[in-house]
Structures are given as C-alpha cells and as structure tokens.
PDB file of N, CA and C in Angstrom:
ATOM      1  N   UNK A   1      71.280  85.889  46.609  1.00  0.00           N
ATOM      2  CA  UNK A   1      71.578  84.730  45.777  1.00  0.00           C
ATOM      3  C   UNK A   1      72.933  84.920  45.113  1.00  0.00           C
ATOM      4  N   UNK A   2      73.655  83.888  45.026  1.00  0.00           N
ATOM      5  CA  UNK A   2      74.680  83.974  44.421  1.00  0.00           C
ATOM      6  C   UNK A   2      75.066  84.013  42.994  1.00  0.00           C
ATOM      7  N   UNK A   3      75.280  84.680  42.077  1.00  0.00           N
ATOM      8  CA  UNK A   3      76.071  84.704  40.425  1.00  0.00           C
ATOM      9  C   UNK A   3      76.703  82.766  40.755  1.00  0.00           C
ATOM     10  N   UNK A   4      76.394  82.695  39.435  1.00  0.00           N
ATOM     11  CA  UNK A   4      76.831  80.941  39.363  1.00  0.00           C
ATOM     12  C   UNK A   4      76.959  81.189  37.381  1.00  0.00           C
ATOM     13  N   UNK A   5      78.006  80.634  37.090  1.00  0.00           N
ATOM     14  CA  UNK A   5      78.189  80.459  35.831  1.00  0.00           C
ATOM     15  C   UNK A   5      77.350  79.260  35.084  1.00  0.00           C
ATOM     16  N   UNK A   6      76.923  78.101  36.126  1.00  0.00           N
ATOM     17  CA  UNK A   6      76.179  77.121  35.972  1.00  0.00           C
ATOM     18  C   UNK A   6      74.715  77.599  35.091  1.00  0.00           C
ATOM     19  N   UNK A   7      74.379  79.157  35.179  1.00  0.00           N
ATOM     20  CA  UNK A   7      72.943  79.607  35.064  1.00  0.00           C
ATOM     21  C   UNK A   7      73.498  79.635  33.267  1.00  0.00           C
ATOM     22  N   UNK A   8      74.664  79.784  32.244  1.00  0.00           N
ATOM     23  CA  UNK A   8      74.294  79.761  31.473  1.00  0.00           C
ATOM     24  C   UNK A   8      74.421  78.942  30.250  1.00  0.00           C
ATOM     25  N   UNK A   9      73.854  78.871  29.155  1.00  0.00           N
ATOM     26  CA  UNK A   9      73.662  77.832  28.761  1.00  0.00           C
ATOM     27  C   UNK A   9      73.401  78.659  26.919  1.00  0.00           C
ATOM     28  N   UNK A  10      73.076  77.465  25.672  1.00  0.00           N
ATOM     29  CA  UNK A  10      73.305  77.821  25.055  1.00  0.00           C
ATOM     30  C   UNK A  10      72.103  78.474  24.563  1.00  0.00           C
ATOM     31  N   UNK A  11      72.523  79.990  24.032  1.00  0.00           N
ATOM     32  CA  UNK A  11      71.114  80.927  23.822  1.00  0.00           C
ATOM     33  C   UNK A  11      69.939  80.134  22.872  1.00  0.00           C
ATOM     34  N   UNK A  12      70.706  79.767  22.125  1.00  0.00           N
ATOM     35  CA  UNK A  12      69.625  79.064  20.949  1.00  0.00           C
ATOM     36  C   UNK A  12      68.342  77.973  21.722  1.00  0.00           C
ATOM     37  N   UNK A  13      68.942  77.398  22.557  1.00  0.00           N
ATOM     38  CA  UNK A  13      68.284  76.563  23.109  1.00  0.00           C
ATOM     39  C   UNK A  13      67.331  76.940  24.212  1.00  0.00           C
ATOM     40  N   UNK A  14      67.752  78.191  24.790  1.00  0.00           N
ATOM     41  CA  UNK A  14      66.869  78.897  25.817  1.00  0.00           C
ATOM     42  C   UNK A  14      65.933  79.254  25.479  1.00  0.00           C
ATOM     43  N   UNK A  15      66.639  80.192  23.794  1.00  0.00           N
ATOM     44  CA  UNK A  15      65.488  80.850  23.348  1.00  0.00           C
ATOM     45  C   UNK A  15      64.098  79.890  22.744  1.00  0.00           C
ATOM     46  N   UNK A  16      64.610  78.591  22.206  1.00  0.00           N
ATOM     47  CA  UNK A  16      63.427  77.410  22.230  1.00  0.00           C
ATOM     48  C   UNK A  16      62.871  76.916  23.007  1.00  0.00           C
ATOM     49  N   UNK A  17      63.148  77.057  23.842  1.00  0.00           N
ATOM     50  CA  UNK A  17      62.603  76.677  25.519  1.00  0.00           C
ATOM     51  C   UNK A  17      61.128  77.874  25.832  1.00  0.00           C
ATOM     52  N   UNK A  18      62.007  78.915  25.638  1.00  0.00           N
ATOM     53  CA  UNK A  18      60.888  79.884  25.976  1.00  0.00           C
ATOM     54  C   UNK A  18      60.074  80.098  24.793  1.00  0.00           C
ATOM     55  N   UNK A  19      60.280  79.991  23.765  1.00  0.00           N
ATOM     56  CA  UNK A  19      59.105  80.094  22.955  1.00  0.00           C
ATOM     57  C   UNK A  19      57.810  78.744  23.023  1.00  0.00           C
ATOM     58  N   UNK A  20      58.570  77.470  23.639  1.00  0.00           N
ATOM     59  CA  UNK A  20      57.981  76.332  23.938  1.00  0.00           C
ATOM     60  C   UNK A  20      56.923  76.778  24.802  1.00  0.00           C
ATOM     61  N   UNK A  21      57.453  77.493  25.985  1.00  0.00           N
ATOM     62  CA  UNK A  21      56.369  77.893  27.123  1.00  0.00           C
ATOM     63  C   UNK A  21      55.694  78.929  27.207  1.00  0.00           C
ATOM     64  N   UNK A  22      55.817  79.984  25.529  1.00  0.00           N
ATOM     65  CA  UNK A  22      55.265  81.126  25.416  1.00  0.00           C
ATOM     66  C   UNK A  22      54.730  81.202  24.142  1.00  0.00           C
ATOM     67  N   UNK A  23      53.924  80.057  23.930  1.00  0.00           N
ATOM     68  CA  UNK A  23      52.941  80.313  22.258  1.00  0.00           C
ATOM     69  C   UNK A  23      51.764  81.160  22.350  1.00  0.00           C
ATOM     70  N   UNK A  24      51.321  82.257  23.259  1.00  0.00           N
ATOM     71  CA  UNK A  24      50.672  83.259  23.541  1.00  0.00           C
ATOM     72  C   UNK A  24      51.322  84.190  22.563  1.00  0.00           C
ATOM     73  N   UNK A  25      53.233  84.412  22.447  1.00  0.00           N
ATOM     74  CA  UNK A  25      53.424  85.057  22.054  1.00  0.00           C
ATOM     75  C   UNK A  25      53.566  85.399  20.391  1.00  0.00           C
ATOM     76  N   UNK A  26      53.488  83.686  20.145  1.00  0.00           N
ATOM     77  CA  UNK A  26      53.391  83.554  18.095  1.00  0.00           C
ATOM     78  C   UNK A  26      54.518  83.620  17.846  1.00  0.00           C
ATOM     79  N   UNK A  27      55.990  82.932  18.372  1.00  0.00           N
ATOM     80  CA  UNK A  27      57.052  82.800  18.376  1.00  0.00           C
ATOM     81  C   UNK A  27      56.931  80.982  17.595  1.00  0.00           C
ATOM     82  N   UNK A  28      57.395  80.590  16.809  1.00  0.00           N
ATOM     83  CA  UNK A  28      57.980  79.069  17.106  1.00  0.00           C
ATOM     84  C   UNK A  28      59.031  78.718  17.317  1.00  0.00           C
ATOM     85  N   UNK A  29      58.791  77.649  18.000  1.00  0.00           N
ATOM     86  CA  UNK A  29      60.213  77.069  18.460  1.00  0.00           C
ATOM     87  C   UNK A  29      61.152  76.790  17.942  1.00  0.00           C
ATOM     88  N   UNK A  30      62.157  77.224  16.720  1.00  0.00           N
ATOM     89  CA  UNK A  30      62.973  76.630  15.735  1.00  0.00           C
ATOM     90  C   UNK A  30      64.523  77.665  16.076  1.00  0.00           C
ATOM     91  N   UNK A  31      65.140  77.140  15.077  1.00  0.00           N
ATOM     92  CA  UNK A  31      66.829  77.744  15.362  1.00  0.00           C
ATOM     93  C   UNK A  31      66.188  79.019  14.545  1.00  0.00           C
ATOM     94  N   UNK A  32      65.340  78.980  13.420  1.00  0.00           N
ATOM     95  CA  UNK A  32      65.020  79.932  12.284  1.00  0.00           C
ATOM     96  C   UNK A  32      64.643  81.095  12.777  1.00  0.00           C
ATOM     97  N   UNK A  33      63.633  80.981  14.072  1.00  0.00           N
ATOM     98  CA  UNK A  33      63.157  82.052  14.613  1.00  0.00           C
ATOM     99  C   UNK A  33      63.996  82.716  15.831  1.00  0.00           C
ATOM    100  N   UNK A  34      64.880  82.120  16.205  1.00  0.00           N
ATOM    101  CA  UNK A  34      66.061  82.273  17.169  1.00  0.00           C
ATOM    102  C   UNK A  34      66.709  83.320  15.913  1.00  0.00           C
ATOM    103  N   UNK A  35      67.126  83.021  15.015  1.00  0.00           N
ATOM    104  CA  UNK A  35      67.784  83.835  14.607  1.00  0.00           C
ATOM    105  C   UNK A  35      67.414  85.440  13.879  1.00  0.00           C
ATOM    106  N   UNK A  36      65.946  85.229  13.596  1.00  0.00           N
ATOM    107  CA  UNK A  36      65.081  86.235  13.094  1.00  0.00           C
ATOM    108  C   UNK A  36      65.195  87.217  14.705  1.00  0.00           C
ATOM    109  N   UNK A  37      64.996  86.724  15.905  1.00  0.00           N
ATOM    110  CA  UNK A  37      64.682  87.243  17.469  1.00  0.00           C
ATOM    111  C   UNK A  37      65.940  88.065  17.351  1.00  0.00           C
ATOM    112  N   UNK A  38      67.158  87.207  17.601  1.00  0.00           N
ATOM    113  CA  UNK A  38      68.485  87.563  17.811  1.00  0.00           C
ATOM    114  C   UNK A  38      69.188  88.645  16.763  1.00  0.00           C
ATOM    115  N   UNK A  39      68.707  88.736  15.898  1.00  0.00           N
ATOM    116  CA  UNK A  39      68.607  90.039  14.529  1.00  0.00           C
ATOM    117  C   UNK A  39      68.760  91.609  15.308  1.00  0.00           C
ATOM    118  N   UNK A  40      67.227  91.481  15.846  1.00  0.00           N
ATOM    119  CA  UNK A  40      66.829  92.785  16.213  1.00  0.00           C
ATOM    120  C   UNK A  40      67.167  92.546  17.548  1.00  0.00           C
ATOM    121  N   UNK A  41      66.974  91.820  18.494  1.00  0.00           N
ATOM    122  CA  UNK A  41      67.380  91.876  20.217  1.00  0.00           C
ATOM    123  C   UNK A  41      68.180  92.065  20.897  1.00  0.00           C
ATOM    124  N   UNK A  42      69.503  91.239  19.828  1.00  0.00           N
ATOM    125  CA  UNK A  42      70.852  90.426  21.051  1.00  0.00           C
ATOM    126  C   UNK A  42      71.510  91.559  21.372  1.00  0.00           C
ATOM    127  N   UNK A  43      71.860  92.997  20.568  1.00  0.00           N
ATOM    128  CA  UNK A  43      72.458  93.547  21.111  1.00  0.00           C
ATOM    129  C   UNK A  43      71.877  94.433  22.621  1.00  0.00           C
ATOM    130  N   UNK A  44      70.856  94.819  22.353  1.00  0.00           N
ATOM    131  CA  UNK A  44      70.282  94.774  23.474  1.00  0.00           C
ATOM    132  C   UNK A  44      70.128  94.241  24.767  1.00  0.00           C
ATOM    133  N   UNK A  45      69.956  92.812  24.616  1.00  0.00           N
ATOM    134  CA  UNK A  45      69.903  91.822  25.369  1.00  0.00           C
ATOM    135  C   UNK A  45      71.847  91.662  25.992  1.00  0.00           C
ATOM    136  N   UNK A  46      72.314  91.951  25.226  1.00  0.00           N
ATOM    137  CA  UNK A  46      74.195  91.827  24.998  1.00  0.00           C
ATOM    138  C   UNK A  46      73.929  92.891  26.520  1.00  0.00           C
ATOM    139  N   UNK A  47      73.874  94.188  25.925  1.00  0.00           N
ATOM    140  CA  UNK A  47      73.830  95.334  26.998  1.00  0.00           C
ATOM    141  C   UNK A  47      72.934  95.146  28.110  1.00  0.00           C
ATOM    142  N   UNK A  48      72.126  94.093  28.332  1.00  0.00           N
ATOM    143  CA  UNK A  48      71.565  93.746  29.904  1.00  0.00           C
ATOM    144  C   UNK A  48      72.388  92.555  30.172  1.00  0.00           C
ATOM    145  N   UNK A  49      73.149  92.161  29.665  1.00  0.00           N
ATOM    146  CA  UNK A  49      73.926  91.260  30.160  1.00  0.00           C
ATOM    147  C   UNK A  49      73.316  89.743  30.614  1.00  0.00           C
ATOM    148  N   UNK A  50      72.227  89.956  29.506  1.00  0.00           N
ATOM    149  CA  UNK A  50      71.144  88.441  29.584  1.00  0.00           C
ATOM    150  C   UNK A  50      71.857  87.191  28.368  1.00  0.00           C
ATOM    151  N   UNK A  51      72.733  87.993  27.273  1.00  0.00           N
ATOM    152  CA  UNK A  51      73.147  86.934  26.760  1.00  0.00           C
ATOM    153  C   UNK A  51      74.675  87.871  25.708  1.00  0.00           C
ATOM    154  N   UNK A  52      75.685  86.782  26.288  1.00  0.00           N
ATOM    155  CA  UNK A  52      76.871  87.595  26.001  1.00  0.00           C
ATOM    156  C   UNK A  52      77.398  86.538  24.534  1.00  0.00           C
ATOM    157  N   UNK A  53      78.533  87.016  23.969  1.00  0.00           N
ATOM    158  CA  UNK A  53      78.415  86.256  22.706  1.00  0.00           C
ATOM    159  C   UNK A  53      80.242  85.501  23.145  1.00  0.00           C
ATOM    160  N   UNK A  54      79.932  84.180  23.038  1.00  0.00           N
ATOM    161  CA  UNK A  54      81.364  83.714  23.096  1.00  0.00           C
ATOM    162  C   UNK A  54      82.175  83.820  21.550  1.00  0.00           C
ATOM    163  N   UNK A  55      83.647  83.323  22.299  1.00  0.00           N
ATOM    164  CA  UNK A  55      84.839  84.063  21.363  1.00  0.00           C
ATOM    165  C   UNK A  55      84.852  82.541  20.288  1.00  0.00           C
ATOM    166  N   UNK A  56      84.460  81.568  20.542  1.00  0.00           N
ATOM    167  CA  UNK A  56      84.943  80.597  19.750  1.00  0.00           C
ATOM    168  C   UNK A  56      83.318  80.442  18.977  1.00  0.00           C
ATOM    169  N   UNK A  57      83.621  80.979  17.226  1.00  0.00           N
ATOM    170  CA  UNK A  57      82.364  80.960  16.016  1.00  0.00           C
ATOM    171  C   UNK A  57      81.086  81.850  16.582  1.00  0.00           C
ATOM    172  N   UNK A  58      81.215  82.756  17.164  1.00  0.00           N
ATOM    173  CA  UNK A  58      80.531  83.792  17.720  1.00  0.00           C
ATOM    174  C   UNK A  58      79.186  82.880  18.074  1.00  0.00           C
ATOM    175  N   UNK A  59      79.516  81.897  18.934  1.00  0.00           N
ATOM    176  CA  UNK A  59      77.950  81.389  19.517  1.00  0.00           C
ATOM    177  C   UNK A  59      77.453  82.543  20.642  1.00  0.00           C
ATOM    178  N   UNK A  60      76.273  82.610  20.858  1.00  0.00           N
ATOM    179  CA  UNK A  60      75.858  83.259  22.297  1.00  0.00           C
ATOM    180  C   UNK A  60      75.455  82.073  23.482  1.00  0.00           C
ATOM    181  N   UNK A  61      75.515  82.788  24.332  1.00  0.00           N
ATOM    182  CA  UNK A  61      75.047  81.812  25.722  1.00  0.00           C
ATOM    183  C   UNK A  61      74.028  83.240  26.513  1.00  0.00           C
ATOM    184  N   UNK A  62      73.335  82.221  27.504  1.00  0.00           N
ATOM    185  CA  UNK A  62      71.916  83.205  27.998  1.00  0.00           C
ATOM    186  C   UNK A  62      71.891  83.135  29.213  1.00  0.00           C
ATOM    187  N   UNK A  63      71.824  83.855  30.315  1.00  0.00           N
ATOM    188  CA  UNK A  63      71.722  83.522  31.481  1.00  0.00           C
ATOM    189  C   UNK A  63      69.975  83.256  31.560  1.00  0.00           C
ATOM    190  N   UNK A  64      70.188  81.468  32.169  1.00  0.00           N
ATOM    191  CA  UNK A  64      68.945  81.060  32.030  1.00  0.00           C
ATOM    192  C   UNK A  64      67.795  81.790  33.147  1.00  0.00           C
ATOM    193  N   UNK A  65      68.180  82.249  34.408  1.00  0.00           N
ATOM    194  CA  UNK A  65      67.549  83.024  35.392  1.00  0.00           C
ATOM    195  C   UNK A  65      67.317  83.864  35.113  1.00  0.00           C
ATOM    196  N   UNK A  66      67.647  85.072  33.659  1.00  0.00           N
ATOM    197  CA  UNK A  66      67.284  86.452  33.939  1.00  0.00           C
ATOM    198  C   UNK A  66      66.275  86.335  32.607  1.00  0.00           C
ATOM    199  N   UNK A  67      66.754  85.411  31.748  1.00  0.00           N
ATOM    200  CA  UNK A  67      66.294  85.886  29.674  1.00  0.00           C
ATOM    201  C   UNK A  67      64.919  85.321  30.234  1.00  0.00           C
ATOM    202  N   UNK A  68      63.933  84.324  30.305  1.00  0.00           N
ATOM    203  CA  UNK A  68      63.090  84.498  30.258  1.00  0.00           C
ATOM    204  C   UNK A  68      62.046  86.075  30.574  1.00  0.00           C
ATOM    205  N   UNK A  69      61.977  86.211  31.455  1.00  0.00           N
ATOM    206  CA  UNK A  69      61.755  87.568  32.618  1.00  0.00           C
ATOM    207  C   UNK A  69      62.019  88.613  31.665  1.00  0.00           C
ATOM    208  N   UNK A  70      63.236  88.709  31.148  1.00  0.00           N
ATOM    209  CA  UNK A  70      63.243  89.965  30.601  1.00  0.00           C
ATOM    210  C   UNK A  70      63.335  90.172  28.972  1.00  0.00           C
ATOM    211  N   UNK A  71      63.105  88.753  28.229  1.00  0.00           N
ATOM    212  CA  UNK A  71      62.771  88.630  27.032  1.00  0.00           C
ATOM    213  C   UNK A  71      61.283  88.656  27.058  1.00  0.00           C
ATOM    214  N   UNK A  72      60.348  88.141  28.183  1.00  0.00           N
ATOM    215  CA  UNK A  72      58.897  88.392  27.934  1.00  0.00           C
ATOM    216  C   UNK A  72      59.046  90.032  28.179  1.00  0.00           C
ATOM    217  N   UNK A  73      59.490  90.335  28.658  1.00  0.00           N
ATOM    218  CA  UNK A  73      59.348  91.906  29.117  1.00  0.00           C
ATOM    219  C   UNK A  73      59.366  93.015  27.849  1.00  0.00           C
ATOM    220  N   UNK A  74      60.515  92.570  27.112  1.00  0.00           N
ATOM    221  CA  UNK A  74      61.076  93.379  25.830  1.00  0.00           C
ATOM    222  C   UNK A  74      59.991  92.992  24.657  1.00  0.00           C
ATOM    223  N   UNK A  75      59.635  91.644  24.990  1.00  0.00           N
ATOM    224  CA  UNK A  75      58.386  91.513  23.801  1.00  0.00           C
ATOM    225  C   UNK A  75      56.992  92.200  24.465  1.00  0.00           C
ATOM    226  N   UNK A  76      56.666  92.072  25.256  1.00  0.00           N
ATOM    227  CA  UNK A  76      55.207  92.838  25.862  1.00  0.00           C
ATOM    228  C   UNK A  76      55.173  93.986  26.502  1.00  0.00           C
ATOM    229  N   UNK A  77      56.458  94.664  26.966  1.00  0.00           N
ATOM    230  CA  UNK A  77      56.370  95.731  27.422  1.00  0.00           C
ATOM    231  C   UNK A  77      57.669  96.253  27.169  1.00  0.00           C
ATOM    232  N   UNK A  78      57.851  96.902  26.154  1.00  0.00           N
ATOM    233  CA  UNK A  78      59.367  97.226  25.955  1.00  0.00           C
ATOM    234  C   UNK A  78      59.756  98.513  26.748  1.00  0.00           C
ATOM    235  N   UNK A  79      58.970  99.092  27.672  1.00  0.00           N
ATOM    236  CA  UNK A  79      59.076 100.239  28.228  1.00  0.00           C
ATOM    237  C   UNK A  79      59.886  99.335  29.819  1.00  0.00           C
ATOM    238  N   UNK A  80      59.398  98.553  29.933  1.00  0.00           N
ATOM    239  CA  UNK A  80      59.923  97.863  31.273  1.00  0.00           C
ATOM    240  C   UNK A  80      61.353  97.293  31.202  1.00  0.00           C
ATOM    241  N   UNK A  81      61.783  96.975  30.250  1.00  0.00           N
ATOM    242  CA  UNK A  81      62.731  96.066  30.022  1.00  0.00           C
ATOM    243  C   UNK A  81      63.888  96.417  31.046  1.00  0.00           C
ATOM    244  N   UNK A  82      64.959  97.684  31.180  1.00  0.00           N
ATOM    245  CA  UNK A  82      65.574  98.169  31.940  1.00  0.00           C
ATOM    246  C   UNK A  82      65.555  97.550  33.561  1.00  0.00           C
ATOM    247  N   UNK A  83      64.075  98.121  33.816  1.00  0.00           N
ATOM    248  CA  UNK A  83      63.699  97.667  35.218  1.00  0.00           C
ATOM    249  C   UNK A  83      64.101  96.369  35.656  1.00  0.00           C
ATOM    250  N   UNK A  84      63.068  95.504  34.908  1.00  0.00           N
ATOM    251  CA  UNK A  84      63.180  93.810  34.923  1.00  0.00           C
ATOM    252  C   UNK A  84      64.320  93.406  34.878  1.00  0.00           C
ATOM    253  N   UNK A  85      65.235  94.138  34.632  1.00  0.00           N
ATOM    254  CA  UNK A  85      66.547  93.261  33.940  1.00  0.00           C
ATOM    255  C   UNK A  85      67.212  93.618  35.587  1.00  0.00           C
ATOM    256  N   UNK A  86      67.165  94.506  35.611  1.00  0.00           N
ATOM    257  CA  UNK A  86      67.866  95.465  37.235  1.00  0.00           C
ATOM    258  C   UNK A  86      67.303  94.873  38.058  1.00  0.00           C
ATOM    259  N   UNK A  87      65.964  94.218  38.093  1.00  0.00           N
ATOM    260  CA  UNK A  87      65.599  93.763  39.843  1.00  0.00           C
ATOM    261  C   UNK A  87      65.725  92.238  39.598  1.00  0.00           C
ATOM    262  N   UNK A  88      66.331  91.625  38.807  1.00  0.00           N
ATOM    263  CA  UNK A  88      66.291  90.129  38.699  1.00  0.00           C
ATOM    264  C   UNK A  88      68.069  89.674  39.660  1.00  0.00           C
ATOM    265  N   UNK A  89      67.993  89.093  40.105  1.00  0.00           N
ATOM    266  CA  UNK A  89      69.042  89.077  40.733  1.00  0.00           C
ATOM    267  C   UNK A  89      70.345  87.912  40.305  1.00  0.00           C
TER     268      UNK A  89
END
C-alpha cells in the first residue's frame, strides 16, 4: 500500500471519532478529553509517528490508518503498542 498524505487529518477530530466508536473504553467524545489523552500520549504517539505536531499554533494531525489500531493498543495493551504500530502499513 502506498504512504498518501491524504490519510491525515486533524488529531482532535480523530481522536473524537474514535472515542465515538470506542465507549467500551470510558473515553468521551469532547476536545476536553482529547486534551487530557494528548497530555500523557502524544509524545509517544509523536515517536510512532501516528500523530506529528504541525509548525503553524502547534496543532497535531493523526494518521487516520494507523491511530485507531494503535491508540486501542496503548490503551488495552500497552505492552503491544511497538508491534501494532510496526505491522500497520
């Protein structure tokens, strides 16, 4: 599969997306909890290269193909995270 810049988009909004389709996890969907997530995660997430931080008012953007996958991963199995992030293509 090909890298496409098209895959990313703005983190805040991903990250509401997936909490939309993951209330198993007791996340809500708000900017509030995006930013409580992004506290403890992004740099992490920065270093899998799931969501990099742009230069203009330090917004982030998410690659929408990998952050789901490997944000459920880091919340339910934080031992996996590495892996998941490496076999997502």
């Amino acid at each position: 599969m090909e890298n496409s810049i098209t895959n990313w988009k703005p983190a805040a909004d991903v990250w509401i997306a997936f909490a939309k389709a993951h209330p198993e996890l007791g996340y809500v969907p708000t900017i509030n909890s995006w930013i409580h997530f992004q506290r403890r995660y992004v740099n992490h997430l920065i270093g899998l290269d799931v969501v990099r931080r742009s230069p203009v008012r330090s917004a982030m953007i998410a690659d929408t193909k990998r952050f789901e996958r490997v944000v459920f991963d880091l919340l339910t199995r934080p031992d996996a995270v590495t892996s998941a992030a490496e076999s997502i293509p």
